[in-house]
PDB file of N, CA and C in Angstrom:
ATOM      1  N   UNK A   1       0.855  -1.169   0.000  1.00  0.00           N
ATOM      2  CA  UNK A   1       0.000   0.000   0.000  1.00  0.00           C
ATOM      3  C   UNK A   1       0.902   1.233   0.000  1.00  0.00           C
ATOM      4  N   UNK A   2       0.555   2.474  -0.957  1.00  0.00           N
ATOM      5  CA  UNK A   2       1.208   3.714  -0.721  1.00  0.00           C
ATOM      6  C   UNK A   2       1.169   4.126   0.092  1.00  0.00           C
ATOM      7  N   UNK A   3       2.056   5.175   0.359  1.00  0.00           N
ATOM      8  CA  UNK A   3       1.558   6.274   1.755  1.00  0.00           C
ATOM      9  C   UNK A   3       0.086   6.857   1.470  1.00  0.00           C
ATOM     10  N   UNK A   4      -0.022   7.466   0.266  1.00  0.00           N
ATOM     11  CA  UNK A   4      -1.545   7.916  -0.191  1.00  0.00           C
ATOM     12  C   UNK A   4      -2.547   6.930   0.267  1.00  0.00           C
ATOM     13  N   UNK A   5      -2.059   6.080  -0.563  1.00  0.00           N
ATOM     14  CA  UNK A   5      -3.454   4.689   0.045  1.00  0.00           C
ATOM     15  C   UNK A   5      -3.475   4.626   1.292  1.00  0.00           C
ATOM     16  N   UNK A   6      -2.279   4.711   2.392  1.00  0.00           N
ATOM     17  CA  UNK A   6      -2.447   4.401   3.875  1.00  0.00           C
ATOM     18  C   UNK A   6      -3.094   5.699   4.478  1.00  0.00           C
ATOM     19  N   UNK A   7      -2.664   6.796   3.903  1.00  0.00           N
ATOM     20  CA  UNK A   7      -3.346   7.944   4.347  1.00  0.00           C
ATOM     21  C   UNK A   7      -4.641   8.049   4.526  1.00  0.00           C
ATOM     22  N   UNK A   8      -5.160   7.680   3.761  1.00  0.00           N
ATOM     23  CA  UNK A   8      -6.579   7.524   3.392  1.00  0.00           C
ATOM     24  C   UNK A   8      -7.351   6.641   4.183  1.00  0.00           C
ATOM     25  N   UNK A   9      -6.775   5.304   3.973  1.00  0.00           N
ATOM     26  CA  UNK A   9      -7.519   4.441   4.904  1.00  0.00           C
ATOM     27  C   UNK A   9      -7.230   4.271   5.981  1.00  0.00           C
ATOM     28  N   UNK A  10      -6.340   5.793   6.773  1.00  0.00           N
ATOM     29  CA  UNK A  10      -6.436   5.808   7.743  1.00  0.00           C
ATOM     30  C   UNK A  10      -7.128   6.691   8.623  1.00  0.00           C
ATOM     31  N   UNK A  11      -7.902   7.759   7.414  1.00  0.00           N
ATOM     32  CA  UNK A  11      -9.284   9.065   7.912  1.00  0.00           C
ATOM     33  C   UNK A  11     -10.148   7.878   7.846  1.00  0.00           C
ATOM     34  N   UNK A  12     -10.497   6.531   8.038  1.00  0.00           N
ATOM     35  CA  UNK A  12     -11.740   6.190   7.526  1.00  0.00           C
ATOM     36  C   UNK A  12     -11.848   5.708   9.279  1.00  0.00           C
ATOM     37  N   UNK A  13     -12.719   5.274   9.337  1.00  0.00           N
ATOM     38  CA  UNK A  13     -12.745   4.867  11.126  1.00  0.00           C
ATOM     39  C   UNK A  13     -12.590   3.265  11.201  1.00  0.00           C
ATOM     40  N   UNK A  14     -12.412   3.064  12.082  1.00  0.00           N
ATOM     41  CA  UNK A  14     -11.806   1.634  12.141  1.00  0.00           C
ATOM     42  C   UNK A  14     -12.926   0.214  11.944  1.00  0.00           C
ATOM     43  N   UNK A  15     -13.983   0.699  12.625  1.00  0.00           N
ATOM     44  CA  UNK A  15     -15.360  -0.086  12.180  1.00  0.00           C
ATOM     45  C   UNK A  15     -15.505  -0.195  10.487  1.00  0.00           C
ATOM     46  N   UNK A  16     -15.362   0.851   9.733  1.00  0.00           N
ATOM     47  CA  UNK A  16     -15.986   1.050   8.430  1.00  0.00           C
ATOM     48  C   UNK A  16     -14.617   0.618   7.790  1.00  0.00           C
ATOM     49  N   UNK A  17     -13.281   0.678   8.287  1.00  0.00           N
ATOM     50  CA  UNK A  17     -12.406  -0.055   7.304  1.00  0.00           C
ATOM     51  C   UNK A  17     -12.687  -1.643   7.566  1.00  0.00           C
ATOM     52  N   UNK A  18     -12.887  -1.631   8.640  1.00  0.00           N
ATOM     53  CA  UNK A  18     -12.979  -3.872   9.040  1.00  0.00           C
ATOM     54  C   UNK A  18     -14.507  -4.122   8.053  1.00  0.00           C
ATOM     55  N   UNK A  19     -15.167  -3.336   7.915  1.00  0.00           N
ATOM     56  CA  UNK A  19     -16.969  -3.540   7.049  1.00  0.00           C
ATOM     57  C   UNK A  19     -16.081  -3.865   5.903  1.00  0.00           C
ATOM     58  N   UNK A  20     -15.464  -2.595   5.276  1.00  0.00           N
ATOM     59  CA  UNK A  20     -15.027  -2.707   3.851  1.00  0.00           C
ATOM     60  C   UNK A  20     -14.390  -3.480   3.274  1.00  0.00           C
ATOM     61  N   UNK A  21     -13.283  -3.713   4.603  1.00  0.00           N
ATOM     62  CA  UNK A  21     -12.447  -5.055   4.096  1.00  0.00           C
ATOM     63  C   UNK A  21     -13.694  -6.140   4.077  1.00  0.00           C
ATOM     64  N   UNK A  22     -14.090  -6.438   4.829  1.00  0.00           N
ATOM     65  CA  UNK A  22     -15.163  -7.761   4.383  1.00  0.00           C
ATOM     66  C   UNK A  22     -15.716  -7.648   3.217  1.00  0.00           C
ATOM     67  N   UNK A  23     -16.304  -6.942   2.818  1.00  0.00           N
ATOM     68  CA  UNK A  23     -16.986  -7.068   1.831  1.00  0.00           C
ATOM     69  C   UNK A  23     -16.384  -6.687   0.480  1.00  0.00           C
ATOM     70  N   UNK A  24     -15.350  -6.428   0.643  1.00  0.00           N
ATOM     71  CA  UNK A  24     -14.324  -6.704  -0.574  1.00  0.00           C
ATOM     72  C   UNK A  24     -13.921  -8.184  -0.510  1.00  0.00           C
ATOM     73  N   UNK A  25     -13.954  -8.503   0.243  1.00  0.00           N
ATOM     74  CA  UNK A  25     -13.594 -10.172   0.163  1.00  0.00           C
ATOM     75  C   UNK A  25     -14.409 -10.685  -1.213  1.00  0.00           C
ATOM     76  N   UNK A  26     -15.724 -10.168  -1.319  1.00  0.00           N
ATOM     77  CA  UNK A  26     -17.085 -10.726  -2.367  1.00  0.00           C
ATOM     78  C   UNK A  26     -17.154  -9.827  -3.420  1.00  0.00           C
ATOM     79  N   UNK A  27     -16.345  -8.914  -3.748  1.00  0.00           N
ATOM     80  CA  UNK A  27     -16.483  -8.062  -4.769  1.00  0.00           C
ATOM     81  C   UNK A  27     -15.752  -8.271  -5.744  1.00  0.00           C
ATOM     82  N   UNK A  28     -15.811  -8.045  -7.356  1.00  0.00           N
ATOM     83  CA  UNK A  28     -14.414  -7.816  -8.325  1.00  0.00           C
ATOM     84  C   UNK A  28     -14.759  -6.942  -9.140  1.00  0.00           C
ATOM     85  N   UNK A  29     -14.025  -6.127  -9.672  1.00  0.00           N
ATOM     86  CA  UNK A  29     -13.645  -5.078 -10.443  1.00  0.00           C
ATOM     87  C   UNK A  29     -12.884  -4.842 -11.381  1.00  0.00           C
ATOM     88  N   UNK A  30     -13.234  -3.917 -12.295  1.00  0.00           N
ATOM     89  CA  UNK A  30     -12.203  -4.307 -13.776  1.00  0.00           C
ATOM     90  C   UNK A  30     -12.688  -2.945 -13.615  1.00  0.00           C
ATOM     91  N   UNK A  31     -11.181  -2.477 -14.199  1.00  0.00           N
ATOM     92  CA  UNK A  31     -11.270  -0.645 -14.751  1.00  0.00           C
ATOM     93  C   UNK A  31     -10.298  -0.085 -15.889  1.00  0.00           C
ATOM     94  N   UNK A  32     -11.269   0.263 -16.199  1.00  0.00           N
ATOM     95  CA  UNK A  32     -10.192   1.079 -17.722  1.00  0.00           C
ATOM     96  C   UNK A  32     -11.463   1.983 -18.909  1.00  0.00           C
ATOM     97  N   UNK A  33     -10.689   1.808 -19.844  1.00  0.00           N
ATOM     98  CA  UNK A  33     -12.389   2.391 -21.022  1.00  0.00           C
ATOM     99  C   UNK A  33     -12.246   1.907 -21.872  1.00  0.00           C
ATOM    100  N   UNK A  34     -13.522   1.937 -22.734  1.00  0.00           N
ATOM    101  CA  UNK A  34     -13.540   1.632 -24.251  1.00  0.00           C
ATOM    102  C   UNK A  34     -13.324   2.110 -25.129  1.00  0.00           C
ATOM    103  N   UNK A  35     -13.322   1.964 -26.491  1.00  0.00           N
ATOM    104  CA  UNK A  35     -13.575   2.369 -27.528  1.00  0.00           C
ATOM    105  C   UNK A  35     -13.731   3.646 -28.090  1.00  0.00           C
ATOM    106  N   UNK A  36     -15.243   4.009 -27.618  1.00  0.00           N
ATOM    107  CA  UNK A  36     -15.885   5.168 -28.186  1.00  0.00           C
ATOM    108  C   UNK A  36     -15.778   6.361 -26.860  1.00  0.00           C
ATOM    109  N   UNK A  37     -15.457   5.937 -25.611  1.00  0.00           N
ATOM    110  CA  UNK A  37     -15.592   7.086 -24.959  1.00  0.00           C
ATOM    111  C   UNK A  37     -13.888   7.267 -24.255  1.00  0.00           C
ATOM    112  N   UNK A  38     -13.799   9.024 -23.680  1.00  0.00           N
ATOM    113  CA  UNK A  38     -12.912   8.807 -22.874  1.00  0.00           C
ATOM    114  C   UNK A  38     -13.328   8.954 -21.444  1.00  0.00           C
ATOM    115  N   UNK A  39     -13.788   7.959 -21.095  1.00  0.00           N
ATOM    116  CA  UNK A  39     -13.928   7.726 -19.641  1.00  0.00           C
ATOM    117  C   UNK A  39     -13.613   6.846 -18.954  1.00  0.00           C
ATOM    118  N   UNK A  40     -13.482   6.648 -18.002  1.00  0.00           N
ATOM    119  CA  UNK A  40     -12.910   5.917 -16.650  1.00  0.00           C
ATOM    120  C   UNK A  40     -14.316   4.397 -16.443  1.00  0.00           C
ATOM    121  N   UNK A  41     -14.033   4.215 -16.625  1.00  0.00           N
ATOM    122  CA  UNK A  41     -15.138   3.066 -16.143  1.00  0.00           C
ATOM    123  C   UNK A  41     -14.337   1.841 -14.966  1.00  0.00           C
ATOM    124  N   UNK A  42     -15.080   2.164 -13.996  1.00  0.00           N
ATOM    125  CA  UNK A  42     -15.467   1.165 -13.090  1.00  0.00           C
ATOM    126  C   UNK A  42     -16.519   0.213 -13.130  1.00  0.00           C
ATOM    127  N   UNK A  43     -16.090  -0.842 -13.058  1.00  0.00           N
ATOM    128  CA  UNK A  43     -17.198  -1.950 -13.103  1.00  0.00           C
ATOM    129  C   UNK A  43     -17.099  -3.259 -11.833  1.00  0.00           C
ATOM    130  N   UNK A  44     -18.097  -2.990 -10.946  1.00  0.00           N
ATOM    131  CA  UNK A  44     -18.030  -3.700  -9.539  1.00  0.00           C
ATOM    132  C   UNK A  44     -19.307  -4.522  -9.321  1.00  0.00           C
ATOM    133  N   UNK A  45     -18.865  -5.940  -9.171  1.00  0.00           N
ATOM    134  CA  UNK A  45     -19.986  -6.769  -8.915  1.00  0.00           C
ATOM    135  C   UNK A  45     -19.456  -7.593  -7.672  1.00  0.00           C
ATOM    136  N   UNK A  46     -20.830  -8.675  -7.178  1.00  0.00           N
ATOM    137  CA  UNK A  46     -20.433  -9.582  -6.498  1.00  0.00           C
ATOM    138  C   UNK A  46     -19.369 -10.750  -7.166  1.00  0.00           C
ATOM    139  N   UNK A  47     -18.295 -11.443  -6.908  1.00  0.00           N
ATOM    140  CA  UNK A  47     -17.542 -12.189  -6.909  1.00  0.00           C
ATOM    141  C   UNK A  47     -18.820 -13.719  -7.302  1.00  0.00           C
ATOM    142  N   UNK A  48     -19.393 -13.739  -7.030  1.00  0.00           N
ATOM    143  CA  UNK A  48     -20.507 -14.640  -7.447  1.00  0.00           C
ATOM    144  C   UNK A  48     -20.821 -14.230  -8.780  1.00  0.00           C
ATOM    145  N   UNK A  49     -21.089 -13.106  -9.659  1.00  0.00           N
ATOM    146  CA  UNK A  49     -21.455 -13.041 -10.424  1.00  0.00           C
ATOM    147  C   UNK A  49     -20.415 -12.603 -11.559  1.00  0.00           C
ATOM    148  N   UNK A  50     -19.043 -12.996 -11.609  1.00  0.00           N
ATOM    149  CA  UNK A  50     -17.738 -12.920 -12.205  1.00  0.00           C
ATOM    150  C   UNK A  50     -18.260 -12.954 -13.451  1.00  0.00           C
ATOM    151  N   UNK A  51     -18.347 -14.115 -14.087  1.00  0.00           N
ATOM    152  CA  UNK A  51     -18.511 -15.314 -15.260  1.00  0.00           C
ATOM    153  C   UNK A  51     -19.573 -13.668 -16.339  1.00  0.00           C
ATOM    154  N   UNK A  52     -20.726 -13.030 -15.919  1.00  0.00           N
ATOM    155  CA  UNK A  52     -21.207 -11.902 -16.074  1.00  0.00           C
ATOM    156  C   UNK A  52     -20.429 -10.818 -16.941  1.00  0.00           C
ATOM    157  N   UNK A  53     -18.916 -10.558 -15.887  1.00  0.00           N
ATOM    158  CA  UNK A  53     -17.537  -9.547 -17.042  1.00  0.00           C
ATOM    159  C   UNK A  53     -17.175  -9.973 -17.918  1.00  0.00           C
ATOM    160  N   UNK A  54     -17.176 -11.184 -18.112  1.00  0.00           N
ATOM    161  CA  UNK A  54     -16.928 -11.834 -19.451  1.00  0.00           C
ATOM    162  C   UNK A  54     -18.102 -11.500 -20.947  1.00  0.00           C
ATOM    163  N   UNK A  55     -18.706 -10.837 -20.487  1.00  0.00           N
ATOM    164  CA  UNK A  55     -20.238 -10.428 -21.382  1.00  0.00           C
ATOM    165  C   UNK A  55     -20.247  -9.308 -21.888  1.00  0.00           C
ATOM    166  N   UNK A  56     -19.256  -9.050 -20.984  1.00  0.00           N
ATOM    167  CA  UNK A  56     -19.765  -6.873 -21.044  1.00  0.00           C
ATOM    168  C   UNK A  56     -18.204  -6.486 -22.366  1.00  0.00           C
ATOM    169  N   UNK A  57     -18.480  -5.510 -22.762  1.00  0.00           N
ATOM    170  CA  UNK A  57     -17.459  -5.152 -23.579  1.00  0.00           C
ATOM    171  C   UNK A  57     -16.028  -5.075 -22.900  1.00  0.00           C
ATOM    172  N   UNK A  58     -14.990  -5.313 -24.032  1.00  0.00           N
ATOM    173  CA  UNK A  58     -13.688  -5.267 -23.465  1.00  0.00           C
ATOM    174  C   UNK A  58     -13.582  -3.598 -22.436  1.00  0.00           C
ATOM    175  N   UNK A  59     -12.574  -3.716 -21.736  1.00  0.00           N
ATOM    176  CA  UNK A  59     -12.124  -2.337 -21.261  1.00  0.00           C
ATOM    177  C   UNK A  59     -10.844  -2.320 -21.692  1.00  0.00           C
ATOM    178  N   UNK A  60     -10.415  -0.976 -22.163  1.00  0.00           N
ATOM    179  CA  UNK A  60      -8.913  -1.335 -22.445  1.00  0.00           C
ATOM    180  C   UNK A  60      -7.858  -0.626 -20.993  1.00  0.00           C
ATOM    181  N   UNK A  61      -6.415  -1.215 -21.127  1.00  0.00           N
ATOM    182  CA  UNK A  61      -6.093  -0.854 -20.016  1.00  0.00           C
ATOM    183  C   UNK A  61      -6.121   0.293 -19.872  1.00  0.00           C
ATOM    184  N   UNK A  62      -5.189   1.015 -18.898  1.00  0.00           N
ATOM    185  CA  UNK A  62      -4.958   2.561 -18.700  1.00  0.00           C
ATOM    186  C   UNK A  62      -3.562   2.843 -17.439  1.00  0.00           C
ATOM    187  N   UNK A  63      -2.980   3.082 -18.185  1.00  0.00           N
ATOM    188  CA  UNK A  63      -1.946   3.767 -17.351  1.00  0.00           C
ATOM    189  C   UNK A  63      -2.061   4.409 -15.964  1.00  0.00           C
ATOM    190  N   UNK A  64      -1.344   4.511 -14.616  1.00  0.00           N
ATOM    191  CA  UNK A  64      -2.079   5.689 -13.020  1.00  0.00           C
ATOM    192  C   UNK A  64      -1.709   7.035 -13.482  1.00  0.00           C
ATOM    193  N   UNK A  65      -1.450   7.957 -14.501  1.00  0.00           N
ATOM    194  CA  UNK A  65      -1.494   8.902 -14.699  1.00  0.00           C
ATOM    195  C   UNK A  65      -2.871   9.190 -15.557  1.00  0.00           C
ATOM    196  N   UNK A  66      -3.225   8.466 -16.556  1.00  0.00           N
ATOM    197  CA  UNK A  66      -4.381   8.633 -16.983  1.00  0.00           C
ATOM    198  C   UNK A  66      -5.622   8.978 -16.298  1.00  0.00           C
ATOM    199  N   UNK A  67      -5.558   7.755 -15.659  1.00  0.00           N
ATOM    200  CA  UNK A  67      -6.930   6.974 -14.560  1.00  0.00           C
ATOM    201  C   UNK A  67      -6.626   8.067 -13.430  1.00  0.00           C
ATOM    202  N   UNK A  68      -5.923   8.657 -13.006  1.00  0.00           N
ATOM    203  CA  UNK A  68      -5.909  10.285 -12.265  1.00  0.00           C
ATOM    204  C   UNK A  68      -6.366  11.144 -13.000  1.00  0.00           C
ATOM    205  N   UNK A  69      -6.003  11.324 -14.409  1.00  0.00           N
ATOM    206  CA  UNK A  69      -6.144  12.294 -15.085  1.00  0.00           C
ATOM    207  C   UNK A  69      -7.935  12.522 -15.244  1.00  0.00           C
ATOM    208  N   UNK A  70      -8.211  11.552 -15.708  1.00  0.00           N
ATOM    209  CA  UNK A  70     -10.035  11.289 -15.627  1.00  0.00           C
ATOM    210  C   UNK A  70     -10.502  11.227 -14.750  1.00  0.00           C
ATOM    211  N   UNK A  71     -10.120  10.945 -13.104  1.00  0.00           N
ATOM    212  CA  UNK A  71     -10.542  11.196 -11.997  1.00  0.00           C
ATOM    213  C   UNK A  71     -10.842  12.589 -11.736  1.00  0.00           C
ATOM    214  N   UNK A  72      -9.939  12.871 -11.741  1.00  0.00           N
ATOM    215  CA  UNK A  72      -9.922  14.702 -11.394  1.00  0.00           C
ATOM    216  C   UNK A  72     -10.728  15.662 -12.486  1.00  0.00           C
ATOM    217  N   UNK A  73     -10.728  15.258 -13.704  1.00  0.00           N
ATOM    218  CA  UNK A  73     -12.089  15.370 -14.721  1.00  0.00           C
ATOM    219  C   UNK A  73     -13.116  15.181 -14.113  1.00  0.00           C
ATOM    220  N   UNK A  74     -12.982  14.865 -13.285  1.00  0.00           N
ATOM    221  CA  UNK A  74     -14.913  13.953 -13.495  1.00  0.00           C
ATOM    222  C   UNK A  74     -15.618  12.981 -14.353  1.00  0.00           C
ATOM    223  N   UNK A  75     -14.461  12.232 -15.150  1.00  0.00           N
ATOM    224  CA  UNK A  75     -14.952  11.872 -16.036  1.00  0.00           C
ATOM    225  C   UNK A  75     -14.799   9.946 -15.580  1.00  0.00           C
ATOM    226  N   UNK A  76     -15.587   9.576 -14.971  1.00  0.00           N
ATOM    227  CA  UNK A  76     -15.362   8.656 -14.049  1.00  0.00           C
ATOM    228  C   UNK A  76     -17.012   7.977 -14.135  1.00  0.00           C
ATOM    229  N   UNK A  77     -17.353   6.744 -14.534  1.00  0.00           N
ATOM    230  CA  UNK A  77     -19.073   6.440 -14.888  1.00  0.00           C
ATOM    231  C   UNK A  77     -18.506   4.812 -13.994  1.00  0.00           C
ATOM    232  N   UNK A  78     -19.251   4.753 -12.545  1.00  0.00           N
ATOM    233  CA  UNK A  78     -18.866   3.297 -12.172  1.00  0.00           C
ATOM    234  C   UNK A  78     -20.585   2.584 -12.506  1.00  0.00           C
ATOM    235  N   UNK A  79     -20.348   1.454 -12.847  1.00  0.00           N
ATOM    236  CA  UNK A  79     -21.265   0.246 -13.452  1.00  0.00           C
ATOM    237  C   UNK A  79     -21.414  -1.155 -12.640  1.00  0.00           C
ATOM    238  N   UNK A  80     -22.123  -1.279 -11.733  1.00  0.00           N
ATOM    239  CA  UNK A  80     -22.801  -2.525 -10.988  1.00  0.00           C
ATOM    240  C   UNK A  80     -22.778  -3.482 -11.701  1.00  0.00           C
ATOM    241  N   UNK A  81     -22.151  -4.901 -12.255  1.00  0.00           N
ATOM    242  CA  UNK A  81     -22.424  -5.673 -12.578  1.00  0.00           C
ATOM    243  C   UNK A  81     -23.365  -6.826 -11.623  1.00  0.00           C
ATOM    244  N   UNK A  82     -24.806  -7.048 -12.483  1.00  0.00           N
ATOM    245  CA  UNK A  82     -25.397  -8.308 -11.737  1.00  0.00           C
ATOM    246  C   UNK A  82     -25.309  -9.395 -12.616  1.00  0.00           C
TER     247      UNK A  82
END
């Protein structure tokens, strides 16, 4: 973990980091963009319903200067996979 990352999850309170960690245990995520747009896409489902990302259009990767760069845009669309 970075210092940034530790920074962070260390304003969070200690109850709501032990929640989060759990329930990341059941989650997966794929991030990057497609094709036609320039945006950030997040895509977060239950770990049960994996087999699902395999359906959805490719994402292509993205570099941590980019994926900052579109953060701080606003240009950031996250997507629930069920």
């Amino acid at each position: 973990m970075s210092e940034r990352e530790e920074s962070r999850a260390e304003a969070l309170p200690d109850e709501l980091q032990r929640r989060l960690g759990e329930l990341g245990e059941y989650l997966v995520w794929r991030i990057g963009t497609n094709e036609a747009e320039d945006v950030l896409i997040v895509r977060v489902g239950l770990a049960s319903n994996t087999p699902r990302f395999n359906e959805l259009p490719t994402l292509r990767n993205l570099g941590e200067r980019k994926i900052e760069e579109l953060v701080k845009e606003g240009r950031v669309r996250v997507e629930w996979v069920e």
